[in-house]
N, C-alpha and C. Protein backbone atom coordinates (compact mmCIF):
# COMPACT_ATOMS: atom_id res chain seq x y z
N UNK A 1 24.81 14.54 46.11
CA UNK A 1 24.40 13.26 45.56
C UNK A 1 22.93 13.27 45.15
N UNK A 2 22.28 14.15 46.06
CA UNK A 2 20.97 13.83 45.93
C UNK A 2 20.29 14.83 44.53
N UNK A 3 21.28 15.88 44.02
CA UNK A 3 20.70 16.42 43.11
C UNK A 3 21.49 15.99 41.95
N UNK A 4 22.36 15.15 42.02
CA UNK A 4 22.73 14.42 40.85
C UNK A 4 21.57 13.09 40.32
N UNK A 5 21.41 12.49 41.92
CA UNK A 5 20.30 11.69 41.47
C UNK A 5 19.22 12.34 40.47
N UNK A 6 19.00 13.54 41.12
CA UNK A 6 18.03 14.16 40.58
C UNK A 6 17.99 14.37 39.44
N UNK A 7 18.92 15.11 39.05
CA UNK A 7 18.92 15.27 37.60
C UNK A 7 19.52 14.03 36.52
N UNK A 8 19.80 13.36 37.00
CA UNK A 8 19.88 11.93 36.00
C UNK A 8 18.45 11.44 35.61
N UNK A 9 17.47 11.53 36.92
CA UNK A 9 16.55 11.08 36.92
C UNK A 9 15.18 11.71 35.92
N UNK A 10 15.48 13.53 35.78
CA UNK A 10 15.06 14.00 35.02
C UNK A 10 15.33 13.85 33.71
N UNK A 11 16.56 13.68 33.36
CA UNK A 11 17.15 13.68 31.96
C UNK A 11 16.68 12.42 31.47
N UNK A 12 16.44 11.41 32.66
CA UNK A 12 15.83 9.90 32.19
C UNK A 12 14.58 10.41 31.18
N UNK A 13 13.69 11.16 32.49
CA UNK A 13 12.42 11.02 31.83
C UNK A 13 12.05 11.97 30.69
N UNK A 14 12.98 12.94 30.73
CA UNK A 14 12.61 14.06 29.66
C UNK A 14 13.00 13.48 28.22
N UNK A 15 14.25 12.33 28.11
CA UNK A 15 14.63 11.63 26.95
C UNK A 15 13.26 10.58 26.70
N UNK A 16 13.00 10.15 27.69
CA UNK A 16 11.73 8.85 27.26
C UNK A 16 10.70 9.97 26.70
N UNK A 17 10.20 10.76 27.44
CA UNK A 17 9.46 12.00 26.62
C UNK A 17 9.70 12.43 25.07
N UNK A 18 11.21 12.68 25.05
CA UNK A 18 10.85 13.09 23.55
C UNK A 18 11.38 12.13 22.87
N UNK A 19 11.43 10.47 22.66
CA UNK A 19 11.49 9.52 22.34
C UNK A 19 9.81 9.22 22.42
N UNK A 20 8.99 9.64 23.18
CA UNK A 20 7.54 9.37 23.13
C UNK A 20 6.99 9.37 22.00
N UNK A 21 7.59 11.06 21.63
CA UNK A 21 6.72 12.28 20.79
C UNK A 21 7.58 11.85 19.42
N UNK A 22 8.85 11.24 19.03
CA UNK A 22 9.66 10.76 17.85
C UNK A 22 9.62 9.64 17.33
N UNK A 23 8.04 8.94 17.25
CA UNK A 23 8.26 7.61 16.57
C UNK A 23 9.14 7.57 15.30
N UNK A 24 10.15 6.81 15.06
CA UNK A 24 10.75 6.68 13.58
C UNK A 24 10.00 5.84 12.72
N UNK A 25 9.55 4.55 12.84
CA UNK A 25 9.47 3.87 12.05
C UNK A 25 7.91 3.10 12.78
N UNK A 26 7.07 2.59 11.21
CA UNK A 26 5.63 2.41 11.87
C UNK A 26 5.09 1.10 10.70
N UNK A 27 5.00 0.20 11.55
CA UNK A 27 4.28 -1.32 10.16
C UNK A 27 2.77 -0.93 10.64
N UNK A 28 1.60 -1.27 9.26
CA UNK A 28 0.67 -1.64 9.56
C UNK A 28 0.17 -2.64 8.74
N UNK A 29 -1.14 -2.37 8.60
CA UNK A 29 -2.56 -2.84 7.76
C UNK A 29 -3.38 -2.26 7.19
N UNK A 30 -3.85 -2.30 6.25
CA UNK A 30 -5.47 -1.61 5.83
C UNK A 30 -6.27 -2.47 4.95
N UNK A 31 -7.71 -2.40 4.89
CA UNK A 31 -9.02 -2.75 4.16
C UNK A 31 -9.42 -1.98 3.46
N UNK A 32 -9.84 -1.92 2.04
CA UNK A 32 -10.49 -1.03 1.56
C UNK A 32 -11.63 -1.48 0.25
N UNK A 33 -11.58 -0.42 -0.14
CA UNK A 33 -12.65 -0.58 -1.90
C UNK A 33 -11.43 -0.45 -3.12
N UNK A 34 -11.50 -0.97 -4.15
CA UNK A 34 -10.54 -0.29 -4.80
C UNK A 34 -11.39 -0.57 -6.39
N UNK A 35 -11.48 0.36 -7.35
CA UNK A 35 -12.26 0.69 -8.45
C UNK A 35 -11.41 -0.18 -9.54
N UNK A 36 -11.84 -0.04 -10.70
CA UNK A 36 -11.14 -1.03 -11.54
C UNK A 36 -11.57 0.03 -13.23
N UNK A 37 -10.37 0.03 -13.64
CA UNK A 37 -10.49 0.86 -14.80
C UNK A 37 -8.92 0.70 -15.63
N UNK A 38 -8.80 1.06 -16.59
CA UNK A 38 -7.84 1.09 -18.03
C UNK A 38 -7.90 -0.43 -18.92
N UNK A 39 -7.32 -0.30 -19.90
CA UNK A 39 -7.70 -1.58 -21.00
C UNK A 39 -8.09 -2.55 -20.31
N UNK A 40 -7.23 -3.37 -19.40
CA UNK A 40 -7.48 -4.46 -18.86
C UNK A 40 -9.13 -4.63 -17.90
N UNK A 41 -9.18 -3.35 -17.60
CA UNK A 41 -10.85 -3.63 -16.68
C UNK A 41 -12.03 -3.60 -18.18
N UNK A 42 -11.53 -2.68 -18.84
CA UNK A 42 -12.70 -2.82 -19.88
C UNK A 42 -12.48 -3.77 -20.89
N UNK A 43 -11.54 -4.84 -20.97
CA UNK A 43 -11.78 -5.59 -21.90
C UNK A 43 -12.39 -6.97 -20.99
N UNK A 44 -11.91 -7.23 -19.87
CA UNK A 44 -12.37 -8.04 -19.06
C UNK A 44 -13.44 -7.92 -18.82
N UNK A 45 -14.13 -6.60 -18.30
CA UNK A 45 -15.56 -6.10 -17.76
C UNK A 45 -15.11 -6.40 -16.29
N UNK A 46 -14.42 -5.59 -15.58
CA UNK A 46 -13.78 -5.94 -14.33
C UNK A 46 -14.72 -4.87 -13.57
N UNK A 47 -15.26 -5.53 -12.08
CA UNK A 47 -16.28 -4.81 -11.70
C UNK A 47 -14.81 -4.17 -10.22
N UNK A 48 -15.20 -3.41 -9.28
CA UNK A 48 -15.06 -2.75 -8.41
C UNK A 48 -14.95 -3.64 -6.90
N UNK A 49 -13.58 -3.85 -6.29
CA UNK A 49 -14.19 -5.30 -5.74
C UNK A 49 -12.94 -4.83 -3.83
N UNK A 50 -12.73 -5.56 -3.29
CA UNK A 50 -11.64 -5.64 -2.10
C UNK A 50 -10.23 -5.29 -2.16
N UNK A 51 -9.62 -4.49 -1.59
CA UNK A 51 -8.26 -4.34 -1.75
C UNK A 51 -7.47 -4.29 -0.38
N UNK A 52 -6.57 -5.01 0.04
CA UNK A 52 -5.67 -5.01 1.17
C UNK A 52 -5.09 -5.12 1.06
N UNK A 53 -4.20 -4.03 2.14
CA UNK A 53 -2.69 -4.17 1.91
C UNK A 53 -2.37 -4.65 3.63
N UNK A 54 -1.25 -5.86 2.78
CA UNK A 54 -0.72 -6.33 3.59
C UNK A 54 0.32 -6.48 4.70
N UNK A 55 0.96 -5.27 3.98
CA UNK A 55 2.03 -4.76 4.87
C UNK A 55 2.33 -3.11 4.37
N UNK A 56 2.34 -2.19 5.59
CA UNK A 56 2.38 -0.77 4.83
C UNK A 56 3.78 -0.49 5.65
N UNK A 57 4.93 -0.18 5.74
CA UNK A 57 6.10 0.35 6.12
C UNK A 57 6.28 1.59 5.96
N UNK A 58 6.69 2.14 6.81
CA UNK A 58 6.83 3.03 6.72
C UNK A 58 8.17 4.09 8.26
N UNK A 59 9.46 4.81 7.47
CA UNK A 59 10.85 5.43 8.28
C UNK A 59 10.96 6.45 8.41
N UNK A 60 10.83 7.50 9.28
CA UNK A 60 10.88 8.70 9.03
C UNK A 60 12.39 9.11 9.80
N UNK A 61 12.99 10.18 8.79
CA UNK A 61 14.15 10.23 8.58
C UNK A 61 13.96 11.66 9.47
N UNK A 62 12.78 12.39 9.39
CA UNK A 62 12.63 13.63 10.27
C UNK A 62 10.99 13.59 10.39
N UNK A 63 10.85 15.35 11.03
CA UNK A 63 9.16 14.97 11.00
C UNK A 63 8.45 15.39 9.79
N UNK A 64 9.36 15.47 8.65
CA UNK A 64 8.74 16.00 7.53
C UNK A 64 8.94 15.08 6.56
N UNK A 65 10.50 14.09 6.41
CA UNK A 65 10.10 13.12 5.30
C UNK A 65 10.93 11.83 5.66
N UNK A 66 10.78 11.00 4.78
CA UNK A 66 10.60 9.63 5.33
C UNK A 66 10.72 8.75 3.85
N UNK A 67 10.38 7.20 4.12
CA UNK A 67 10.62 6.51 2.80
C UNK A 67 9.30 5.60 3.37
N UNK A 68 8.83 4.63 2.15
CA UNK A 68 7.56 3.68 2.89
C UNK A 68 7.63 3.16 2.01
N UNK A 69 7.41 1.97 2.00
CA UNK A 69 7.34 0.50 1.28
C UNK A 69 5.86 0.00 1.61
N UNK A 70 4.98 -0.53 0.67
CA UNK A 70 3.59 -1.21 0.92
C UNK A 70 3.70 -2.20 -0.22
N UNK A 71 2.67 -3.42 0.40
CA UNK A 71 2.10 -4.41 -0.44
C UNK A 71 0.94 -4.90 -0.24
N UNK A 72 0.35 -4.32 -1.55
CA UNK A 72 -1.11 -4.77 -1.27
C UNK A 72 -2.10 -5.68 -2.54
N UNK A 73 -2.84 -5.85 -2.58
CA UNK A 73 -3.42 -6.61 -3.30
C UNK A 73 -5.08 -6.45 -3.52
N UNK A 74 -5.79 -6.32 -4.66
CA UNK A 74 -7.14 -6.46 -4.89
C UNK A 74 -7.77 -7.47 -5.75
N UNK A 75 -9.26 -7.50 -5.41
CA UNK A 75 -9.28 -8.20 -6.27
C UNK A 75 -10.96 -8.20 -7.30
N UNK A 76 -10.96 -8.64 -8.59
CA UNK A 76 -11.97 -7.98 -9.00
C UNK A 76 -12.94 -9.12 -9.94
N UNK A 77 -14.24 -9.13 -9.30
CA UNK A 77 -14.95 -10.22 -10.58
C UNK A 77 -15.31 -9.62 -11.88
N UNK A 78 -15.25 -11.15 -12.49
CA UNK A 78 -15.39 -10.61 -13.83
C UNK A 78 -16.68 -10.37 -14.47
N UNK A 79 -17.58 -9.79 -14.90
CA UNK A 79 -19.16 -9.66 -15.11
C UNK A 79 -19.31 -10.54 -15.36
N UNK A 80 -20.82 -11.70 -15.03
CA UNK A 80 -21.39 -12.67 -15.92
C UNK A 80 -20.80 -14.08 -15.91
N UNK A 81 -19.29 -14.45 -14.76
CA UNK A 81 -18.51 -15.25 -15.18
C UNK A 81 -18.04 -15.89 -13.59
N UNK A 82 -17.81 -16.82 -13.36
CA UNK A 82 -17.13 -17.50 -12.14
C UNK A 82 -15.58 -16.94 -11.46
N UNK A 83 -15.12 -16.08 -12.51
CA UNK A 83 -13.82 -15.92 -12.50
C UNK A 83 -13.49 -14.34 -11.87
N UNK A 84 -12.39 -14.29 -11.47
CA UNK A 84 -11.85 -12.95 -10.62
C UNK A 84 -10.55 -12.63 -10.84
N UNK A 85 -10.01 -11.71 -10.99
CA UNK A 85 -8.53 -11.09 -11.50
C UNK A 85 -8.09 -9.97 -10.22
N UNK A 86 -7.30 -11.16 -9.70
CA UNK A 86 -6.15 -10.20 -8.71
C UNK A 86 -5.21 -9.70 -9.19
N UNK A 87 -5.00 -8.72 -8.73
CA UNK A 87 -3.72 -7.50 -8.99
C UNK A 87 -2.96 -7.15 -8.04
N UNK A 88 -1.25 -7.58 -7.34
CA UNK A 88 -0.66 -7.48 -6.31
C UNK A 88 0.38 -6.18 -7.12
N UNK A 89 0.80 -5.30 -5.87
CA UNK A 89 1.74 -4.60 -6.29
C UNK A 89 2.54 -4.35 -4.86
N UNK A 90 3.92 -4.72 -5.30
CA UNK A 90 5.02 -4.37 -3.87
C UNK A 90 5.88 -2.80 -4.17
N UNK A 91 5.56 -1.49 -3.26
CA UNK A 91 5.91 -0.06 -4.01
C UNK A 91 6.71 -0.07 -2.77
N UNK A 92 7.62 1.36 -3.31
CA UNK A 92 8.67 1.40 -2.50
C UNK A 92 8.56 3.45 -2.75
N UNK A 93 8.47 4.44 -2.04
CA UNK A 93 9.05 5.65 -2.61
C UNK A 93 9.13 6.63 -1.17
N UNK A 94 9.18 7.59 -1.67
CA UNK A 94 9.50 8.71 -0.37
C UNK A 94 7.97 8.71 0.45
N UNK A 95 8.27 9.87 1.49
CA UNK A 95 7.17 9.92 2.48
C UNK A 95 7.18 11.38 2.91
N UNK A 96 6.05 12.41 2.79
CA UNK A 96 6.09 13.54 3.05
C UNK A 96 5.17 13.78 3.89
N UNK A 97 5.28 14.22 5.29
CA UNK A 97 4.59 14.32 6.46
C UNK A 97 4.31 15.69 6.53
N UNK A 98 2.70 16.13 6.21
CA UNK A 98 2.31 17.85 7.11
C UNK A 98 1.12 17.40 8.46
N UNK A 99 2.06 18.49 9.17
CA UNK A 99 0.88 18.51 10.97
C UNK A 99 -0.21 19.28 10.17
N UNK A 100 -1.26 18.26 10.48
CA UNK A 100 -2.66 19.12 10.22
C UNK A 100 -3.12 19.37 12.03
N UNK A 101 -3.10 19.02 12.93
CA UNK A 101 -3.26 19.06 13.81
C UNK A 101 -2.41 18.83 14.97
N UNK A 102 -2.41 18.52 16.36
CA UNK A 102 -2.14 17.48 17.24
C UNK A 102 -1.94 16.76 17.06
N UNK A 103 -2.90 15.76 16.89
CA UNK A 103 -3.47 14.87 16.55
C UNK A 103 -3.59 14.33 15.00
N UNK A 104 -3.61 14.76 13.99
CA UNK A 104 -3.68 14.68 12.81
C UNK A 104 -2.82 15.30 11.92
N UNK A 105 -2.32 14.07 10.78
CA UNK A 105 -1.27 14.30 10.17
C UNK A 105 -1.72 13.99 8.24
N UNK A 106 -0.76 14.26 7.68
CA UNK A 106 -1.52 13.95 6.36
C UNK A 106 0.38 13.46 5.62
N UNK A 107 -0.04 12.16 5.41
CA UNK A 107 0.98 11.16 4.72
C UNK A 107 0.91 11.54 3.02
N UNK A 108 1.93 12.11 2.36
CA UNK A 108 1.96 12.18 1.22
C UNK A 108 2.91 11.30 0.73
N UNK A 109 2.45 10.17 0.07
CA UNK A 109 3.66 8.95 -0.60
C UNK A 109 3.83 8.65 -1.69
N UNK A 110 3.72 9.18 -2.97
CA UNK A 110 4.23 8.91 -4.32
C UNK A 110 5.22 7.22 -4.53
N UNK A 111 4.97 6.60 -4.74
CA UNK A 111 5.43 5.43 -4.85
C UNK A 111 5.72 4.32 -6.26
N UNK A 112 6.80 3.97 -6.77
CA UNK A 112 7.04 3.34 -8.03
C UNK A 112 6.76 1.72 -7.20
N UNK A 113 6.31 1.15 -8.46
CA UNK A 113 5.76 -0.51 -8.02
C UNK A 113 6.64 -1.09 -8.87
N UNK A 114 7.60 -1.46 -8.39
CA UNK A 114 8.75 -2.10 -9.80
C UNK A 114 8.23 -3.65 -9.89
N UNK A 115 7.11 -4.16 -9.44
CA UNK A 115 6.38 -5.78 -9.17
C UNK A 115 5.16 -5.41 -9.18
N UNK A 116 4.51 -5.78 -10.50
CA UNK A 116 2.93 -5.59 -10.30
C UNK A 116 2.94 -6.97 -10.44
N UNK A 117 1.78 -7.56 -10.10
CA UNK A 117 1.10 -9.04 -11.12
C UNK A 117 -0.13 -9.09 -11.05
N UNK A 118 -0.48 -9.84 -12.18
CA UNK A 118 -1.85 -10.10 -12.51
C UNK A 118 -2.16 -11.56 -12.45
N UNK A 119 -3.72 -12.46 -11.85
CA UNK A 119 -3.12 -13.44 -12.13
C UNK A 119 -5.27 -13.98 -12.63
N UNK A 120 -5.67 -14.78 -13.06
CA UNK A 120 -7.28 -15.04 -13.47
C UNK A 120 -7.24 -16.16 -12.49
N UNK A 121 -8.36 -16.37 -11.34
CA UNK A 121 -8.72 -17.33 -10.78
C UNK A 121 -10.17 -17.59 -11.11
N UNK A 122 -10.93 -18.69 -11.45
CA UNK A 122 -12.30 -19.30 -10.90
C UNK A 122 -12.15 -20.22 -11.56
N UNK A 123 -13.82 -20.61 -11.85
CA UNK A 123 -14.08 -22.40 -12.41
C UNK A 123 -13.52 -22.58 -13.94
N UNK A 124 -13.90 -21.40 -14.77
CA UNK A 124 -13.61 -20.81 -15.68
C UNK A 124 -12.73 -20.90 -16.21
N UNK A 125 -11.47 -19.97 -15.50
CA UNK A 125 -10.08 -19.99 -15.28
C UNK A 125 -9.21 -21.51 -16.03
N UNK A 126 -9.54 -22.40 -14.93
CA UNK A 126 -9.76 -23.34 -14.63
C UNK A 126 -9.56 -24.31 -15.90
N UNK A 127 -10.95 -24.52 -16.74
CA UNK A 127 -11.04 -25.05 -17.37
C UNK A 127 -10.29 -24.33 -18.57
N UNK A 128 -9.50 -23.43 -18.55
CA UNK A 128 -9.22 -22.44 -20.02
C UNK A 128 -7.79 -22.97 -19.63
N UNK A 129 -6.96 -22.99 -18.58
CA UNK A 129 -6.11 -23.41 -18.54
C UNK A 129 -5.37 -22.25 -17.57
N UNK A 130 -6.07 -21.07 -17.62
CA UNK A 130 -5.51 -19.35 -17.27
C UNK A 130 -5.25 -19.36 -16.03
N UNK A 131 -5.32 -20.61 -15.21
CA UNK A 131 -4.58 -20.39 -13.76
C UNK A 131 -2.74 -20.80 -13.68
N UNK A 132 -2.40 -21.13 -14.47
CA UNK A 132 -1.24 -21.63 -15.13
C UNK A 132 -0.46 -19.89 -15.03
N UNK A 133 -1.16 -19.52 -15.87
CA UNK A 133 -0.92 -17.94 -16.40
C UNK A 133 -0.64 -16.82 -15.32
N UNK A 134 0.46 -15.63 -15.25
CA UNK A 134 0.79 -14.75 -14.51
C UNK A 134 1.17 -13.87 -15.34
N UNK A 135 0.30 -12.47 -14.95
CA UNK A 135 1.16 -11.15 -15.90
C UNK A 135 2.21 -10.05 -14.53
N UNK A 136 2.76 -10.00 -15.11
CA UNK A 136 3.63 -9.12 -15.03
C UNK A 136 3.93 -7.48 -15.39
N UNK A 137 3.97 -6.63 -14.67
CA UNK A 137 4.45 -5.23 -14.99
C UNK A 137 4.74 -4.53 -13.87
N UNK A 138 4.51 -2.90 -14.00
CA UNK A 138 4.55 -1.88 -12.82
C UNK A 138 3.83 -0.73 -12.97
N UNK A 139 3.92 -0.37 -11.77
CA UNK A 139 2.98 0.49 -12.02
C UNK A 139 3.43 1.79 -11.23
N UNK A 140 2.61 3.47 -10.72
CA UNK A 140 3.14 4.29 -10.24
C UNK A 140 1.98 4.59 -9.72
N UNK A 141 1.86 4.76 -7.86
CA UNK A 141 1.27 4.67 -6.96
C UNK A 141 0.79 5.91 -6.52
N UNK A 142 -0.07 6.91 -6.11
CA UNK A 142 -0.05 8.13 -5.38
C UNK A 142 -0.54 7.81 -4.62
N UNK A 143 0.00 7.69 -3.37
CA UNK A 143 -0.93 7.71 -1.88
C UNK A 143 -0.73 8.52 -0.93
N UNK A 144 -1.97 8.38 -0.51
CA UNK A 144 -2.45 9.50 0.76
C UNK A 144 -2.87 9.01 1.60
N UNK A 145 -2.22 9.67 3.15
CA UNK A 145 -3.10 8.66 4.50
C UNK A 145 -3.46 10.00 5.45
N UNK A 146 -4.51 9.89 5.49
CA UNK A 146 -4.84 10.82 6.56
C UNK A 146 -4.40 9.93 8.00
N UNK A 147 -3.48 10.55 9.06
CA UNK A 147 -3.39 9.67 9.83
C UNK A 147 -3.42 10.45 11.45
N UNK A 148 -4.55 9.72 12.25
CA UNK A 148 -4.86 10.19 13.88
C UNK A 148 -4.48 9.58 14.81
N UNK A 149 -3.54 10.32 15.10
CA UNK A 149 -2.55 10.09 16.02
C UNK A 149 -1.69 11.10 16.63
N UNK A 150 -0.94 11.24 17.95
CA UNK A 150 0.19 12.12 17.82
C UNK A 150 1.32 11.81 17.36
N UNK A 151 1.68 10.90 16.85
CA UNK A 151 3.18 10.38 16.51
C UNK A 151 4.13 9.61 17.64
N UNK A 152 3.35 9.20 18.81
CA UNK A 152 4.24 8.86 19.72
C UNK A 152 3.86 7.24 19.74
N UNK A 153 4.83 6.27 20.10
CA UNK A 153 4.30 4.70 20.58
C UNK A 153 3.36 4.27 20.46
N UNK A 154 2.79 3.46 19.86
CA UNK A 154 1.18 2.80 20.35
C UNK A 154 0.67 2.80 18.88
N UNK A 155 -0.40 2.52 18.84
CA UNK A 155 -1.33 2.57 17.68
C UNK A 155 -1.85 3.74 17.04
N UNK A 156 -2.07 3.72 15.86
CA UNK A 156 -2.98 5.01 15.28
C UNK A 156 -3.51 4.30 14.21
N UNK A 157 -4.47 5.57 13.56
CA UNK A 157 -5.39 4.88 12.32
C UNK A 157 -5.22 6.07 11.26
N UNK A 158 -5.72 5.50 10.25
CA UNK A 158 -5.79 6.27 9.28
C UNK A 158 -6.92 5.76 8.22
N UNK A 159 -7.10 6.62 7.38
CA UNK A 159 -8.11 6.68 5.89
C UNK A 159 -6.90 7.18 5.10
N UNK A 160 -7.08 6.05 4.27
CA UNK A 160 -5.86 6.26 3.12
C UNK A 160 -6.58 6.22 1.62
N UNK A 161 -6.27 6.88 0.53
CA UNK A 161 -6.74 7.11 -0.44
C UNK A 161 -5.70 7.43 -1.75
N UNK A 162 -5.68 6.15 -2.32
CA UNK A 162 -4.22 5.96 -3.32
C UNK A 162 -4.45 6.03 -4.67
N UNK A 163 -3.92 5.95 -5.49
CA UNK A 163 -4.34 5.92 -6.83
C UNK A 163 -2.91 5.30 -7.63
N UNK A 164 -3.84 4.17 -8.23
CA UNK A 164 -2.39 3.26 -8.73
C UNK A 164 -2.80 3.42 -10.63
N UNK A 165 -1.58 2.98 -11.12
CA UNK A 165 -1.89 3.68 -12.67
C UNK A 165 -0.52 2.45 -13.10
N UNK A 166 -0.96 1.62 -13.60
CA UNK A 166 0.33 0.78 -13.73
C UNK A 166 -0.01 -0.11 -15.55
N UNK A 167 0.81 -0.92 -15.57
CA UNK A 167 0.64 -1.40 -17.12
C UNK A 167 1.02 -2.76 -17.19
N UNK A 168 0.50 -3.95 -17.73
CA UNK A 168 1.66 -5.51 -17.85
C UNK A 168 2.67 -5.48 -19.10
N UNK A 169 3.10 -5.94 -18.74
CA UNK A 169 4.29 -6.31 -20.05
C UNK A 169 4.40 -7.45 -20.30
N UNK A 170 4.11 -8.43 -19.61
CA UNK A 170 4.85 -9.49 -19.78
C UNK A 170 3.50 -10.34 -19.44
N UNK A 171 4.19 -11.87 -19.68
CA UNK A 171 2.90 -12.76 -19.38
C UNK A 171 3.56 -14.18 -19.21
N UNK A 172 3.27 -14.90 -18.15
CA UNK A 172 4.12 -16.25 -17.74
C UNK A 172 3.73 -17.36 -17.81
N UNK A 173 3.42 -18.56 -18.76
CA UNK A 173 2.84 -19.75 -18.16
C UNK A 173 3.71 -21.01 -18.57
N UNK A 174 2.35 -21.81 -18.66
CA UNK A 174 3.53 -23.78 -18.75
C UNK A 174 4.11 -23.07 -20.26
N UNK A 175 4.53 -22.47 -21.07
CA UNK A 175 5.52 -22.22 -22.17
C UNK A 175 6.18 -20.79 -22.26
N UNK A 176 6.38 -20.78 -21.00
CA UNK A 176 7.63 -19.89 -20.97
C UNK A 176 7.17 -18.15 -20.59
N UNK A 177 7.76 -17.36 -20.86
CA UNK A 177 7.31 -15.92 -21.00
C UNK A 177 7.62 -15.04 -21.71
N UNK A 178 6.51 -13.94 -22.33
CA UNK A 178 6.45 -13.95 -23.47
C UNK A 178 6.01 -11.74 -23.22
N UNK A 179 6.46 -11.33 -23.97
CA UNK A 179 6.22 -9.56 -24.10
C UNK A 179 5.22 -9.63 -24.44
N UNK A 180 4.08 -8.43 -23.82
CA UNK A 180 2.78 -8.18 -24.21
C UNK A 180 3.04 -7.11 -25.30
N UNK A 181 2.43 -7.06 -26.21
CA UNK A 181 2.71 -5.64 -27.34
C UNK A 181 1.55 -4.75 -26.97
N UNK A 182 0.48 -5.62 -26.98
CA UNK A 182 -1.11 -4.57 -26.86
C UNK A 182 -1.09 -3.68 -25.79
N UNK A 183 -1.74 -2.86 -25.38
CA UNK A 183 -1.88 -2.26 -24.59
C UNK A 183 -2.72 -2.83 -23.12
N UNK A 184 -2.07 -2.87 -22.23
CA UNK A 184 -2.42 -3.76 -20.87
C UNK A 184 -2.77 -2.24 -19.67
N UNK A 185 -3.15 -1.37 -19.90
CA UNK A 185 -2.88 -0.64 -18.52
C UNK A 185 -4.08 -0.78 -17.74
N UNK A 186 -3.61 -0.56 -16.36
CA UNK A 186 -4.88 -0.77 -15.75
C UNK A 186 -4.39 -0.22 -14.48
N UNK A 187 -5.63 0.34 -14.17
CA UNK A 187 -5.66 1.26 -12.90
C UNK A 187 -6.77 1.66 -11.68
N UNK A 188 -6.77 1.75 -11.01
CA UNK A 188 -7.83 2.39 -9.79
C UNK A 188 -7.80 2.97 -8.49
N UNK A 189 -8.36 3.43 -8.38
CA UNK A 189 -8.70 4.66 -6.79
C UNK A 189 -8.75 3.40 -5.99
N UNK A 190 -8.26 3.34 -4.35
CA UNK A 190 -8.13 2.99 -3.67
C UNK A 190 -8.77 3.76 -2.43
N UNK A 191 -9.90 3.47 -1.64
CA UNK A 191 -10.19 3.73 -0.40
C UNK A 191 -10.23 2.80 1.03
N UNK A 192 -9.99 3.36 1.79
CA UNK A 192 -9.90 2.11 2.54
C UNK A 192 -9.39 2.73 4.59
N UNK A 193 -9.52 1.89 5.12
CA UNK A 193 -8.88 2.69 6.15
C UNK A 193 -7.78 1.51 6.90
N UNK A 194 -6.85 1.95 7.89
CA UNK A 194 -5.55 1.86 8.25
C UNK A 194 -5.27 1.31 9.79
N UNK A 195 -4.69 0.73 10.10
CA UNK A 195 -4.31 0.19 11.49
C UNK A 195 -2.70 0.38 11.82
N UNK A 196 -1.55 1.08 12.53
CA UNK A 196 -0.31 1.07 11.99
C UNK A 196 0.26 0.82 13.78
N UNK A 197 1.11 0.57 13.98
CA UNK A 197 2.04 0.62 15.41
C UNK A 197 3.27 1.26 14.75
N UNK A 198 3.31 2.58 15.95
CA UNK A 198 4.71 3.09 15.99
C UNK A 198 5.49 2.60 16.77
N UNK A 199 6.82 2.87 16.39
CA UNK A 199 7.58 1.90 17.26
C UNK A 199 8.55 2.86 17.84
C-alpha cells in the first residue's frame, strides 16, 4: 500500500512538473513607440507617437509553433495642428518559438490584420466634421518578441518589435461608405515592451 501511495504520489508531482515547464496558452499587454510612415503619414505630416496593444494572445500547439491573435492601437499628432490620427489593427497568424536560452525565447509571428481603422480626433477634427469619419483597411504585421521567461505558469516579459505595412480602402461617415482609389498606405516599426501570464 505504502509504495502504491508512493508512487501515485510521485506521478502526482512529476505531472504538475511537466505541466509547470508546458504553458499552452499566454494573454498579455504591451507599451511602446511606434513610427509613422507611407502616404498617409506624409500627406498628413504624422509625427511618431504611443502604441498599445491591448490584448496579445497567444496557443502553442507545441514548443515550436503556435497561433496568436493581438490588438493594438497607436496614435499620432498631426504637425502644427490640434488633431491626432489613431490607427487600430485586430491580427490573427501563426507563432514560431526558438530556445535562445533557459530563460529566453524569441517569438516569431507574421500576422494578417483583416481590420485596420483609421479614425482623425481633435478641435480641428471637430470643426471639419472628420470625427464623423472612419477608414477602413488591412494590413500585414511582422512581429517579434523577445520573451524572459522559462515557459512555465506565472508571468514573463518581453521587448517586442513589429512592423506593420497595411493600406485603407474604404472610408465611413454621416453619407454612407465609399472606396478609396488614391493610394492610402501606411506603416511603422513598433517598439515597445510586454507583460504576458501563462496559463
Amino acid at each position: 500500500m505504502r509504495k502504491l501511495l508512493l508512487s501515485m504520489h510521485t506521478f502526482i508531482l512529476a505531472s504538475f512538473s511537466m505541466n509547470a515547464q508546458d504553458s499552452k496558452f499566454y494573454a498579455g499587454v504591451g507599451v511602446g513607440y511606434a513610427t509613422a510612415g507611407g502616404e498617409v503619414a506624409d500627406d498628413l505630416d504624422l509625427a511618431g507617437g504611443l502604441n498599445i496593444n491591448f490584448l496579445n494572445l497567444g496557443y502553442r500547439f507545441s514548443e515550436t509553433f503556435g497561433i496568436t491573435a493581438n490588438l493594438s492601437a497607436s496614435g499620432h499628432i498631426i504637425a502644427e495642428s490640434d488633431n491626432a490620427v489613431g490607427v487600430g489593427a485586430f491580427s490573427i497568424g501563426p507563432m514560431i518559438s526558438f530556445s535562445l536560452s533557459d530563460n529566453v525565447s524569441w517569438d516569431l509571428k507574421p500576422q494578417y490584420a483583416f481590420s485596420m481603422k483609421g479614425v482623425i480626433r481633435g478641435d480641428d477634427a471637430a470643426l471639419l466634421g472628420l470625427e464623423d469619419v472612419e477608414y477602413s483597411g488591412n494590413a500585414f504585421i511582422f512581429g517579434n518578441s523577445i520573451v524572459f521567461g522559462d515557459g512555465s505558469s506565472g508571468f514573463a516579459f518581453s521587448v517586442d518589435l513589429d512592423y506593420l505595412a497595411g493600406q485603407f480602402t474604404e472610408v465611413t461617415g454621416p453619407g454612407g461608405t465609399a472606396d478609396i482609389d488614391d493610394e492610402n498606405k501606411i506603416n511603422n516599426f513598433k517598439i515597445g515592451v510586454g507583460l504576458r501570464y501563462n496559463f
